[in-house]
PDB file of N, CA and C in Angstrom:
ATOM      1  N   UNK A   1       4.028   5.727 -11.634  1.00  0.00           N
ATOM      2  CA  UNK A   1       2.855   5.071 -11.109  1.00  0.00           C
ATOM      3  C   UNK A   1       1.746   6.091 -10.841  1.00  0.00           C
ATOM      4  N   UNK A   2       2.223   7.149 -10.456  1.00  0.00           N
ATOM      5  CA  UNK A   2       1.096   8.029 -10.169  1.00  0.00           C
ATOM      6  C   UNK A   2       0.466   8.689 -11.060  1.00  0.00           C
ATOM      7  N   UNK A   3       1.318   8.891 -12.093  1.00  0.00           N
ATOM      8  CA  UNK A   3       0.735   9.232 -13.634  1.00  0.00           C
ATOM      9  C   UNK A   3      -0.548   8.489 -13.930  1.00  0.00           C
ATOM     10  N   UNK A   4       0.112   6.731 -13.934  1.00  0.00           N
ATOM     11  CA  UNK A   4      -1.112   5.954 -14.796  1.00  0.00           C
ATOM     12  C   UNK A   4      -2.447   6.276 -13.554  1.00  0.00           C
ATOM     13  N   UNK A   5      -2.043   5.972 -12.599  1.00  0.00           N
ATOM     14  CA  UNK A   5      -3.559   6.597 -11.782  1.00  0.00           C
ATOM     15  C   UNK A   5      -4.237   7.978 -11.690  1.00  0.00           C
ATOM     16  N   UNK A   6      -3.707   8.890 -12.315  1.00  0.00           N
ATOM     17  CA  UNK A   6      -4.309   9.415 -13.075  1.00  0.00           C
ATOM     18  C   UNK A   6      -4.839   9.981 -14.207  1.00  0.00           C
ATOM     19  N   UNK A   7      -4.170   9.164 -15.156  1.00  0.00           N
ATOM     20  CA  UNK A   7      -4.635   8.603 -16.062  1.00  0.00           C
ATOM     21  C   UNK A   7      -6.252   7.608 -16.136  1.00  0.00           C
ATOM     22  N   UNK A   8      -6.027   6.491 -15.468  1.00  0.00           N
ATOM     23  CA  UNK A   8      -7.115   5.795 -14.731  1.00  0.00           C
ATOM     24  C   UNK A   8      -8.566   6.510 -14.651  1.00  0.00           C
ATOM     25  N   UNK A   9      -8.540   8.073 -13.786  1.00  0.00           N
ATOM     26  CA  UNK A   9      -9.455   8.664 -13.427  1.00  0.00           C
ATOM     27  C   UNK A   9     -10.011   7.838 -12.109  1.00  0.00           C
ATOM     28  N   UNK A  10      -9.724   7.301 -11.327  1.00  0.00           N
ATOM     29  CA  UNK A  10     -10.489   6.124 -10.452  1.00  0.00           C
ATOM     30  C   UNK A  10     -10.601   7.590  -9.039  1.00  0.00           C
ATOM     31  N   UNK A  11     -11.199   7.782  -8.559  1.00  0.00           N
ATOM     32  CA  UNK A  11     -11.896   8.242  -6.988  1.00  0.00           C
ATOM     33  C   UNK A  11     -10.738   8.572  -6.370  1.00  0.00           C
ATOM     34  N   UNK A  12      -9.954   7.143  -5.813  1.00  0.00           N
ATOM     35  CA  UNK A  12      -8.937   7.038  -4.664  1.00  0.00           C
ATOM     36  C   UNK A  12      -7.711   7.535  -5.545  1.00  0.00           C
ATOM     37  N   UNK A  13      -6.716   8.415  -5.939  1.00  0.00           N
ATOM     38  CA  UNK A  13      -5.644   9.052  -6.255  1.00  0.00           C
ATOM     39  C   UNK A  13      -4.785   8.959  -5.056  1.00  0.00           C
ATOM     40  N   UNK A  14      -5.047   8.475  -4.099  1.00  0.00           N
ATOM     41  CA  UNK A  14      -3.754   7.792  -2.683  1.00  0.00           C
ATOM     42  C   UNK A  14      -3.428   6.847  -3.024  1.00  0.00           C
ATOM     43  N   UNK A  15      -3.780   5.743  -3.616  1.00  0.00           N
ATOM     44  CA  UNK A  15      -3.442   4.889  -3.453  1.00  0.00           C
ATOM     45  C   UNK A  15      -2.170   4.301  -3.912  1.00  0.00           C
ATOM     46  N   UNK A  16      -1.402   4.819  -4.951  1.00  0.00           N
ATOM     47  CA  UNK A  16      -0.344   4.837  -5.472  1.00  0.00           C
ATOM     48  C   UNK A  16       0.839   5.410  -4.148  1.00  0.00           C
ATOM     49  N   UNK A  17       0.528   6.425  -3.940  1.00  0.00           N
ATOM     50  CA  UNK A  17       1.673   6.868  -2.889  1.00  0.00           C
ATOM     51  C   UNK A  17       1.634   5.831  -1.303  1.00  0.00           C
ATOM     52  N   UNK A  18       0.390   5.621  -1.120  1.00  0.00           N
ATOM     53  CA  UNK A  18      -0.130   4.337   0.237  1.00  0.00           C
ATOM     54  C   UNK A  18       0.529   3.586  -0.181  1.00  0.00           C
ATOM     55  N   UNK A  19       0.501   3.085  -1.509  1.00  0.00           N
ATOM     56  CA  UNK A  19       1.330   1.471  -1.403  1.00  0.00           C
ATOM     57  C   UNK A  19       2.561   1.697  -1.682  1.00  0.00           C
ATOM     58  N   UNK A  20       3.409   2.621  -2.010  1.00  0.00           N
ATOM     59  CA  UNK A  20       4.965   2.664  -2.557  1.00  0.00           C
ATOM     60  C   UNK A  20       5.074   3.162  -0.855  1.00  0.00           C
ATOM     61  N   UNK A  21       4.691   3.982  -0.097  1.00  0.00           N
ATOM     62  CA  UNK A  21       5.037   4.005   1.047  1.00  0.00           C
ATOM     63  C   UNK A  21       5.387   2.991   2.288  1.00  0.00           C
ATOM     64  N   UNK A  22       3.863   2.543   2.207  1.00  0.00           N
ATOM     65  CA  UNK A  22       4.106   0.761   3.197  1.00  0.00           C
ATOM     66  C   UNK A  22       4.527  -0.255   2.500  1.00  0.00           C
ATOM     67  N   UNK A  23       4.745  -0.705   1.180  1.00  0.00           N
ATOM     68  CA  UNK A  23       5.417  -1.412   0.607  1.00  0.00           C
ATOM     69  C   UNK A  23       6.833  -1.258   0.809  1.00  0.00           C
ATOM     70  N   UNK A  24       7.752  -0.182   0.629  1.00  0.00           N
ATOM     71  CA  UNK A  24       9.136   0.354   1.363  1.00  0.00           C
ATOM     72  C   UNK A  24       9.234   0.148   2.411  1.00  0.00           C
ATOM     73  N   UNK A  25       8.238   0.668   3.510  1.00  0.00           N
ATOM     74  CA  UNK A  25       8.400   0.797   4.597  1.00  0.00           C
ATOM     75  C   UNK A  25       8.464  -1.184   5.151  1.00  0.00           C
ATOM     76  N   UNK A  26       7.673  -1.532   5.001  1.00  0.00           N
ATOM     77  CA  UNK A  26       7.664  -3.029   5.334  1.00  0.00           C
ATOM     78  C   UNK A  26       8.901  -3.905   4.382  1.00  0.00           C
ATOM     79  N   UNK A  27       9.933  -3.418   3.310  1.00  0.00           N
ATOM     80  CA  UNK A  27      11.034  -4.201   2.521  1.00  0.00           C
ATOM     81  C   UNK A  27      12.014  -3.928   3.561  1.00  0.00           C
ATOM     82  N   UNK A  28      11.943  -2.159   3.703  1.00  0.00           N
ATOM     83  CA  UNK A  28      13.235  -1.821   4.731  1.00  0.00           C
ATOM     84  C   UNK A  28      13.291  -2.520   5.714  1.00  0.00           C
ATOM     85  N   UNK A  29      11.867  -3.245   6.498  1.00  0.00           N
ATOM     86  CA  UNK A  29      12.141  -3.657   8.169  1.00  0.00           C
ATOM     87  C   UNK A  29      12.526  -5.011   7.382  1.00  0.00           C
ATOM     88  N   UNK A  30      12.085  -5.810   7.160  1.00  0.00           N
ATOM     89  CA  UNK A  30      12.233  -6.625   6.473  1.00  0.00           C
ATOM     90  C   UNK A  30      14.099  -6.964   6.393  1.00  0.00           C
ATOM     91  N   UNK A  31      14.297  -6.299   5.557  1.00  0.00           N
ATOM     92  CA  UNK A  31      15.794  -6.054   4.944  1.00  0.00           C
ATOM     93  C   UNK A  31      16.409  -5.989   6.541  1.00  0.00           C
ATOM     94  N   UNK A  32      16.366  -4.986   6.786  1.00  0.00           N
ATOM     95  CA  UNK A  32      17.112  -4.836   8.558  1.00  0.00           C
ATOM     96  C   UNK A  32      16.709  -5.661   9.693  1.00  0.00           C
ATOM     97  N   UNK A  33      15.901  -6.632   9.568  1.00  0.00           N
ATOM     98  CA  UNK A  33      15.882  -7.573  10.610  1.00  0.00           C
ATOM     99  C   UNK A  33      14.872  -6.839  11.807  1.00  0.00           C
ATOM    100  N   UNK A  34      13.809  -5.770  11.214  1.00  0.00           N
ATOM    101  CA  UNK A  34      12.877  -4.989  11.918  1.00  0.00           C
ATOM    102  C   UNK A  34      11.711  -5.730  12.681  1.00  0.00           C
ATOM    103  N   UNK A  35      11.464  -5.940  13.685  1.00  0.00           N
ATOM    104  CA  UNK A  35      10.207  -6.708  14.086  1.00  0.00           C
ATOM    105  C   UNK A  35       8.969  -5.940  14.069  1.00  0.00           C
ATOM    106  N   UNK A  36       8.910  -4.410  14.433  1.00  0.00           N
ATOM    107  CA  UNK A  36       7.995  -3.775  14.616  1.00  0.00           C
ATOM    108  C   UNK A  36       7.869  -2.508  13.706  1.00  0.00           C
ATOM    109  N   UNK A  37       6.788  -2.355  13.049  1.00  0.00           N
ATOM    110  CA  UNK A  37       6.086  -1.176  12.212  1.00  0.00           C
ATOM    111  C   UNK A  37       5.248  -0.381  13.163  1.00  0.00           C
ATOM    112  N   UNK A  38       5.393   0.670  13.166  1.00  0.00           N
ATOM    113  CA  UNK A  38       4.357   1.661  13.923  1.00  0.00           C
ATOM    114  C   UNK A  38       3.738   2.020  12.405  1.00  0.00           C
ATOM    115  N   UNK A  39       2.209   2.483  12.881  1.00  0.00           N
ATOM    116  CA  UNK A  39       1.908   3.250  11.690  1.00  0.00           C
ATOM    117  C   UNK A  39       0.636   3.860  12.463  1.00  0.00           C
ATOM    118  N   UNK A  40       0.152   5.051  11.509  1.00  0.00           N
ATOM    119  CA  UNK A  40      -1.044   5.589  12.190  1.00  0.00           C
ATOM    120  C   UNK A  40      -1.846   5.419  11.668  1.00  0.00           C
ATOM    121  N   UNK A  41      -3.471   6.111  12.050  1.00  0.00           N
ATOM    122  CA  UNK A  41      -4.696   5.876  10.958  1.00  0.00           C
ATOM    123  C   UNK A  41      -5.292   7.032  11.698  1.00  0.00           C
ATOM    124  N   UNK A  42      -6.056   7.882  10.639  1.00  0.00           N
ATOM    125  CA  UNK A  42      -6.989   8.916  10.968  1.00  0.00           C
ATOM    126  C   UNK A  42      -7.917   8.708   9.993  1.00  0.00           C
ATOM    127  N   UNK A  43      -9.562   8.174  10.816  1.00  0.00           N
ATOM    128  CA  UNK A  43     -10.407   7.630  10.182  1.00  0.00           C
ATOM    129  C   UNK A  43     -11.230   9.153   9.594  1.00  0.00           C
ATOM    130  N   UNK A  44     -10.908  10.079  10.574  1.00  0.00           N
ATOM    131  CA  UNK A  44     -11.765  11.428  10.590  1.00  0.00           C
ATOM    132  C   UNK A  44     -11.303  11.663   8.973  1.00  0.00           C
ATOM    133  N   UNK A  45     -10.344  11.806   8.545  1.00  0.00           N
ATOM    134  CA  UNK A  45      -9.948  12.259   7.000  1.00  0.00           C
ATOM    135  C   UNK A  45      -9.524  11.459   6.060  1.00  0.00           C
ATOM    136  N   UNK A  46      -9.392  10.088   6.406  1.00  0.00           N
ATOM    137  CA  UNK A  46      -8.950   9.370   5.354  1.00  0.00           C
ATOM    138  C   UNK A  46      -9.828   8.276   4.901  1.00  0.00           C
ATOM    139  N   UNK A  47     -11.049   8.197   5.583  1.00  0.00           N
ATOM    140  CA  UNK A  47     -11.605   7.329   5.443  1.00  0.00           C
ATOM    141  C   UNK A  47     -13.366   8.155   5.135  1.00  0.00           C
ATOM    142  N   UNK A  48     -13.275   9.293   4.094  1.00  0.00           N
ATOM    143  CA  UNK A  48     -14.322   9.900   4.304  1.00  0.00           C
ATOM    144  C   UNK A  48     -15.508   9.359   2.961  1.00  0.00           C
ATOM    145  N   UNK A  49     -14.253   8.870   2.224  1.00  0.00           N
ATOM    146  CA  UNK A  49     -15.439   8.177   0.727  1.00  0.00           C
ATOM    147  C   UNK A  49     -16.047   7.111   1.044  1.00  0.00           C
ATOM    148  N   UNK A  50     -17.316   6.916   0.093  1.00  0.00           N
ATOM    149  CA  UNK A  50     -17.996   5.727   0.490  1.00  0.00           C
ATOM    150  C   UNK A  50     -17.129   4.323  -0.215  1.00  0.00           C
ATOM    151  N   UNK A  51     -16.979   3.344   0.829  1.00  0.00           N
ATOM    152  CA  UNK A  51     -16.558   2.293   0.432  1.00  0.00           C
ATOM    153  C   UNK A  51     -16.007   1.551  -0.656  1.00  0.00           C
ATOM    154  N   UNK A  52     -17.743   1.695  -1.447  1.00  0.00           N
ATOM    155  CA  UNK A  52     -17.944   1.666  -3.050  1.00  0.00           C
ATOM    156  C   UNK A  52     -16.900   2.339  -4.258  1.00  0.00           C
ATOM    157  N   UNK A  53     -15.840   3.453  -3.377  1.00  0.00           N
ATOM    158  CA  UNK A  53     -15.791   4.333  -4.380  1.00  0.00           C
ATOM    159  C   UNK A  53     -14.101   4.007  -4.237  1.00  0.00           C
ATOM    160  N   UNK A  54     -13.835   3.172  -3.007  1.00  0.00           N
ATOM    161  CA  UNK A  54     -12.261   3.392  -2.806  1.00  0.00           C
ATOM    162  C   UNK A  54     -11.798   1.780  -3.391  1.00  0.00           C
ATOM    163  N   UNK A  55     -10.194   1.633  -3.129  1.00  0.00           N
ATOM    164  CA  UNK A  55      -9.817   0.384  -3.493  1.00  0.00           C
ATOM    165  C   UNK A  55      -8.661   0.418  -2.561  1.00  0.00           C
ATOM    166  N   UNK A  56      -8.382  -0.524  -2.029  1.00  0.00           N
ATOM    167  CA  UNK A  56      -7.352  -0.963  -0.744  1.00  0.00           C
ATOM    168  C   UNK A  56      -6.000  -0.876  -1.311  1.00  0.00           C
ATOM    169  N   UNK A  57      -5.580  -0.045  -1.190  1.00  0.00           N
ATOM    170  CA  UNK A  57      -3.910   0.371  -0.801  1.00  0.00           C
ATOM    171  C   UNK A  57      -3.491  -0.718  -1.169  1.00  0.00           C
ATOM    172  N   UNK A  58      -3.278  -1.228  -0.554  1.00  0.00           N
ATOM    173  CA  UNK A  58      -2.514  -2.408  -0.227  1.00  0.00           C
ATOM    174  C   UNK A  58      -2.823  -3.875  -1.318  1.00  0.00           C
ATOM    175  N   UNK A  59      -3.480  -3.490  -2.315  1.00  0.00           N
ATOM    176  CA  UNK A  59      -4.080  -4.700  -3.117  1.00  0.00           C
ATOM    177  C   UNK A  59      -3.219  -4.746  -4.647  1.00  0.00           C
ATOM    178  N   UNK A  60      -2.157  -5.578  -4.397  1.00  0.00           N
ATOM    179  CA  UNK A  60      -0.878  -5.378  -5.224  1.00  0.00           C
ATOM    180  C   UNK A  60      -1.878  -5.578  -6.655  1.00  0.00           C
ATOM    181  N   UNK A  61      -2.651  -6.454  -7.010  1.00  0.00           N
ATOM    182  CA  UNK A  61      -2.942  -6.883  -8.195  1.00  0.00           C
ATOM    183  C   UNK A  61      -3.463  -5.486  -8.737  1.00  0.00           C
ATOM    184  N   UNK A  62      -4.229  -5.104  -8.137  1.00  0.00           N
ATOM    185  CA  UNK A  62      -5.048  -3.414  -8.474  1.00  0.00           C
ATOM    186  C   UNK A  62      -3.576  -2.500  -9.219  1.00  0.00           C
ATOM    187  N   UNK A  63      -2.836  -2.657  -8.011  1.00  0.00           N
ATOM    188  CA  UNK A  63      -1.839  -1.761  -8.586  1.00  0.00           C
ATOM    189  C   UNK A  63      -1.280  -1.711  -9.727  1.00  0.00           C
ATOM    190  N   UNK A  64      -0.953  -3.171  -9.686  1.00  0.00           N
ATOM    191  CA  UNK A  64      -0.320  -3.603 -10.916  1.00  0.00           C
ATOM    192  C   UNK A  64      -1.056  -3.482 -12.350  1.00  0.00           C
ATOM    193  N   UNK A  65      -2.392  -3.764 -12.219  1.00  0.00           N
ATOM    194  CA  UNK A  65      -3.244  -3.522 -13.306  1.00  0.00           C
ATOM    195  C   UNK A  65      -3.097  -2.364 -13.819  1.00  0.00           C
ATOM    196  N   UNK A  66      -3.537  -1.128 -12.999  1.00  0.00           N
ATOM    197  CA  UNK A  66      -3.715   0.256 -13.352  1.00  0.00           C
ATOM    198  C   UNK A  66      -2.281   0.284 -14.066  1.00  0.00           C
ATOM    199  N   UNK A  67      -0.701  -0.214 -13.279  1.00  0.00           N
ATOM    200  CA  UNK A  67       0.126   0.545 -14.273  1.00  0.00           C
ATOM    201  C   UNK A  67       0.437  -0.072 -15.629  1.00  0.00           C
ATOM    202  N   UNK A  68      -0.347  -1.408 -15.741  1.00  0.00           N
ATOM    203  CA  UNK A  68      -0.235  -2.191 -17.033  1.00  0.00           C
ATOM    204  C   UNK A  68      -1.025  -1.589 -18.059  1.00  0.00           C
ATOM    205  N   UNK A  69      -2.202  -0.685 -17.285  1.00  0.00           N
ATOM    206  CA  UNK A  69      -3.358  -0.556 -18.561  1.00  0.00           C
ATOM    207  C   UNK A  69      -2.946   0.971 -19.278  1.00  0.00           C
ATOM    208  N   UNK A  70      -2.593   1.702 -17.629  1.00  0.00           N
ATOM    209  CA  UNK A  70      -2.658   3.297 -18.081  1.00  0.00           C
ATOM    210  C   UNK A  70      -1.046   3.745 -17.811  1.00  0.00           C
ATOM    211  N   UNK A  71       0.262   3.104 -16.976  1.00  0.00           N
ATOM    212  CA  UNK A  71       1.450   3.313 -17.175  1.00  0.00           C
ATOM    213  C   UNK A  71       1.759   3.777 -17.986  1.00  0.00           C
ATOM    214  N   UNK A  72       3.016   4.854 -18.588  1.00  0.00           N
ATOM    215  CA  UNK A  72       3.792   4.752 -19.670  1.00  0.00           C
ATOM    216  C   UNK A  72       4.740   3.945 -19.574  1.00  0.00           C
ATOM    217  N   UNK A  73       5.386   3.416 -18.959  1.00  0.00           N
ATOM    218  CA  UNK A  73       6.762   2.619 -18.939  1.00  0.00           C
ATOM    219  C   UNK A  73       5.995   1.092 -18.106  1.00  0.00           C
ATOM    220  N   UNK A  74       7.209   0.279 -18.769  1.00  0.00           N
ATOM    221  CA  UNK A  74       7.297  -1.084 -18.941  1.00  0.00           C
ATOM    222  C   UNK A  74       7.696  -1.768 -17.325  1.00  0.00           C
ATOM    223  N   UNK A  75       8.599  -1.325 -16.948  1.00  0.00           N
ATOM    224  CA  UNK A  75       9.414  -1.503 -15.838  1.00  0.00           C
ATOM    225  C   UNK A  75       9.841  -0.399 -14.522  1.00  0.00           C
ATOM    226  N   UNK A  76       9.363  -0.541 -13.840  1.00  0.00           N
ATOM    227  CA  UNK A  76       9.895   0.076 -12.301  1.00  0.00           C
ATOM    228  C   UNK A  76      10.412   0.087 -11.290  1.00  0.00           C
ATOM    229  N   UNK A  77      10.997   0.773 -10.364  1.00  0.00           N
ATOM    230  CA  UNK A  77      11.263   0.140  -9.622  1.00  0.00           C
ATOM    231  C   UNK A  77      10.237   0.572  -8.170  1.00  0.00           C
ATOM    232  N   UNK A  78       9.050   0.381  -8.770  1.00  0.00           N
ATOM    233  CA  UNK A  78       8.099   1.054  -7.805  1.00  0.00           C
ATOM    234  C   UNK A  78       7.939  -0.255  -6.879  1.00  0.00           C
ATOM    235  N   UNK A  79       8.349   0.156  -5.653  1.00  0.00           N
ATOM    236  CA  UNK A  79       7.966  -1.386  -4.668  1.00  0.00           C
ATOM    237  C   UNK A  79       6.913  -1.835  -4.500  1.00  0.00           C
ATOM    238  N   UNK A  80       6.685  -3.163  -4.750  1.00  0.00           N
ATOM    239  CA  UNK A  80       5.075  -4.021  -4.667  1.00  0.00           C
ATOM    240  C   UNK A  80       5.155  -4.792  -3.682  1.00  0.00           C
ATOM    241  N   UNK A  81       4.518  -4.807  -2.600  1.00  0.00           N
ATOM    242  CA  UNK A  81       4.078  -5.906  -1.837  1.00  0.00           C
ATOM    243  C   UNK A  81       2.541  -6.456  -1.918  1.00  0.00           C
ATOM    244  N   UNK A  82       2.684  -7.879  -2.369  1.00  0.00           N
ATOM    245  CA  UNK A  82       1.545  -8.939  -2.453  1.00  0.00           C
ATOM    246  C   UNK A  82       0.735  -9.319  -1.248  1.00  0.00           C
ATOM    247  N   UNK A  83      -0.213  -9.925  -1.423  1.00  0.00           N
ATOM    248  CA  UNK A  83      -0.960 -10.787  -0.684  1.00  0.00           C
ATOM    249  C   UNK A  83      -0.257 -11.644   0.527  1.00  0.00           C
ATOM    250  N   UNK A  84       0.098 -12.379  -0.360  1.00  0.00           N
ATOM    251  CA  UNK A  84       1.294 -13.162   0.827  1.00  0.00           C
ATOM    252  C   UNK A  84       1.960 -12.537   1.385  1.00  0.00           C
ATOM    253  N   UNK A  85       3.026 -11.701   1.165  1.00  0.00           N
ATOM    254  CA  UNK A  85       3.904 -11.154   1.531  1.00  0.00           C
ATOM    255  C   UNK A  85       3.147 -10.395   2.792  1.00  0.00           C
ATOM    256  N   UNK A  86       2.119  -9.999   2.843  1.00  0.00           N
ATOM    257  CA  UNK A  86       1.251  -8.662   3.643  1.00  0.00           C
ATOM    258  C   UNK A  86       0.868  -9.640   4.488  1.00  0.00           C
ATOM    259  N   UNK A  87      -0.003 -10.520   4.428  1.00  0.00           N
ATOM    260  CA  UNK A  87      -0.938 -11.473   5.322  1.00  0.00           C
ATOM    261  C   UNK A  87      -0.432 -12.607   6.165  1.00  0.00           C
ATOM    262  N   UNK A  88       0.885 -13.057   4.995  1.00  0.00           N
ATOM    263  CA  UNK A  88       1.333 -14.231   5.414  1.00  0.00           C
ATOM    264  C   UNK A  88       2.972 -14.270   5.878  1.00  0.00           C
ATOM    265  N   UNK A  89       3.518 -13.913   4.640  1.00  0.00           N
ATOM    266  CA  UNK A  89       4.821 -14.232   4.943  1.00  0.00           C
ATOM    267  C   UNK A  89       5.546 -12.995   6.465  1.00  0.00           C
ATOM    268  N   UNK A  90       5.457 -11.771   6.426  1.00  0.00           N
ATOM    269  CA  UNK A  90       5.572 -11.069   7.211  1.00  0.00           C
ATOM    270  C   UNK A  90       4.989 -11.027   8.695  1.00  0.00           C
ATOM    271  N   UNK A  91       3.963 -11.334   8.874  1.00  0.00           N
ATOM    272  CA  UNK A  91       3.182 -11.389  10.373  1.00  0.00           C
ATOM    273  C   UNK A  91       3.993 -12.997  10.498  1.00  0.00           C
ATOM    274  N   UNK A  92       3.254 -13.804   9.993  1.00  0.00           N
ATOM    275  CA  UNK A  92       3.938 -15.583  10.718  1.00  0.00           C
ATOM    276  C   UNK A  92       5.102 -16.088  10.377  1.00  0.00           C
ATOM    277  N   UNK A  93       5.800 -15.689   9.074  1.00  0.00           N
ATOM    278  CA  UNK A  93       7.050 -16.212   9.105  1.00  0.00           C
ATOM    279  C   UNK A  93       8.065 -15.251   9.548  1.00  0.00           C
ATOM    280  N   UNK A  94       8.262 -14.418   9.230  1.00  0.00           N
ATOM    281  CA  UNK A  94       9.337 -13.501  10.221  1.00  0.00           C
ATOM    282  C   UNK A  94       8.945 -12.966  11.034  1.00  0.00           C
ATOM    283  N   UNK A  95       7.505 -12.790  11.572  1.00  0.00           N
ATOM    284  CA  UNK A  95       7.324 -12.438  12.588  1.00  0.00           C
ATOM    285  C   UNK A  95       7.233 -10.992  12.742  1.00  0.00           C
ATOM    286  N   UNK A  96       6.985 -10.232  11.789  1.00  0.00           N
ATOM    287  CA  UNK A  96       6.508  -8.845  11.937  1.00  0.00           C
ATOM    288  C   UNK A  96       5.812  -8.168  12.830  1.00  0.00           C
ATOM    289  N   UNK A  97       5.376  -7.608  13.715  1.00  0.00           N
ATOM    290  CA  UNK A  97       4.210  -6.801  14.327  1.00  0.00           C
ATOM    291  C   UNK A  97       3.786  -5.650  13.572  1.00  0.00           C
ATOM    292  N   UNK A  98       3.075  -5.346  13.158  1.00  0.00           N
ATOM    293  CA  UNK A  98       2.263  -3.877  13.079  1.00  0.00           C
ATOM    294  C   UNK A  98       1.716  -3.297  14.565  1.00  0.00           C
ATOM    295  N   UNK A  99       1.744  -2.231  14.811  1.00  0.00           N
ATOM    296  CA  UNK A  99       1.007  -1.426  15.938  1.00  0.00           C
ATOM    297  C   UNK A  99       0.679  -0.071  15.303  1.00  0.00           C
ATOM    298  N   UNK A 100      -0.379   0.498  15.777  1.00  0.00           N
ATOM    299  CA  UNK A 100      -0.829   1.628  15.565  1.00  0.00           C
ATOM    300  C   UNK A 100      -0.983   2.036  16.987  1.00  0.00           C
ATOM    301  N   UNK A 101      -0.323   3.187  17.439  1.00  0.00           N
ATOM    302  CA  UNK A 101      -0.368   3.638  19.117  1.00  0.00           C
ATOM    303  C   UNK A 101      -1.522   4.947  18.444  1.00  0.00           C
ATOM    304  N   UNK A 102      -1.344   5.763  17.299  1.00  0.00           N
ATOM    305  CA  UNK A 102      -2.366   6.850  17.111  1.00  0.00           C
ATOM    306  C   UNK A 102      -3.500   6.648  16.526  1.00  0.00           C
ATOM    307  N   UNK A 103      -4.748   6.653  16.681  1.00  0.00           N
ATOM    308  CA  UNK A 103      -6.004   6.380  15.786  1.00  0.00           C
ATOM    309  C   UNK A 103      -6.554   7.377  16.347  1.00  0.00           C
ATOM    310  N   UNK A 104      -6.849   7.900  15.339  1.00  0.00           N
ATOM    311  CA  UNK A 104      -7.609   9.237  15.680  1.00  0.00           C
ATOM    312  C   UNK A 104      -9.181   9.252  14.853  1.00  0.00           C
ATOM    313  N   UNK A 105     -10.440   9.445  15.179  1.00  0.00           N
ATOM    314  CA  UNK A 105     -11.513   8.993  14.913  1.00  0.00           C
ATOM    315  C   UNK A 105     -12.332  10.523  14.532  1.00  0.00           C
TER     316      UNK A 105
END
């Protein structure tokens, strides 16, 4: 996955490792009956490109595109979490929490 994004050439080169990270991280709680995700955010360094230039982690279709267009391989087992799965099924049906206790600005 990280190949075809750079392959791609696109700005944001995180975004491949952001989503195989919280995509895992949210199957494992998931899988184990986890209610709560901690996670952090440091706006001071991670949030320094303009808007225009980035694409949301977390936006399975993006992902999926890049490894359809610029991937070498067919099949992965790179973990995807969707729309639903992020917005819907996790926060209201099982009841997930996210918290962030560190934000650093």
């Amino acid at each position: 996955m990280q190949l075809a994004f750079l392959r791609s050439n696109l700005a944001n080169q995180d975004v491949a490792q952001d989503h195989v990270f919280f995509a895992a991280l949210y199957q494992y709680a998931v899988k184990s009956k986890i209610k709560y995700v901690m996670e952090g955010r440091n706006y001071a360094t991670e949030s320094i490109l303009p808007n225009s230039w980035g694409y949301d982690a977390m936006d399975a279709r993006h992902v999926k595109s890049i490894q359809k267009q610029f991937g070498g391989i067919k099949k992965s087992n790179y973990p995807i979490v969707g729309f639903f799965n992020l917005h819907i099924k996790f926060p209201f049906i099982i009841g997930m929490k996210k918290e962030a206790p560190i934000e650093l600005y």
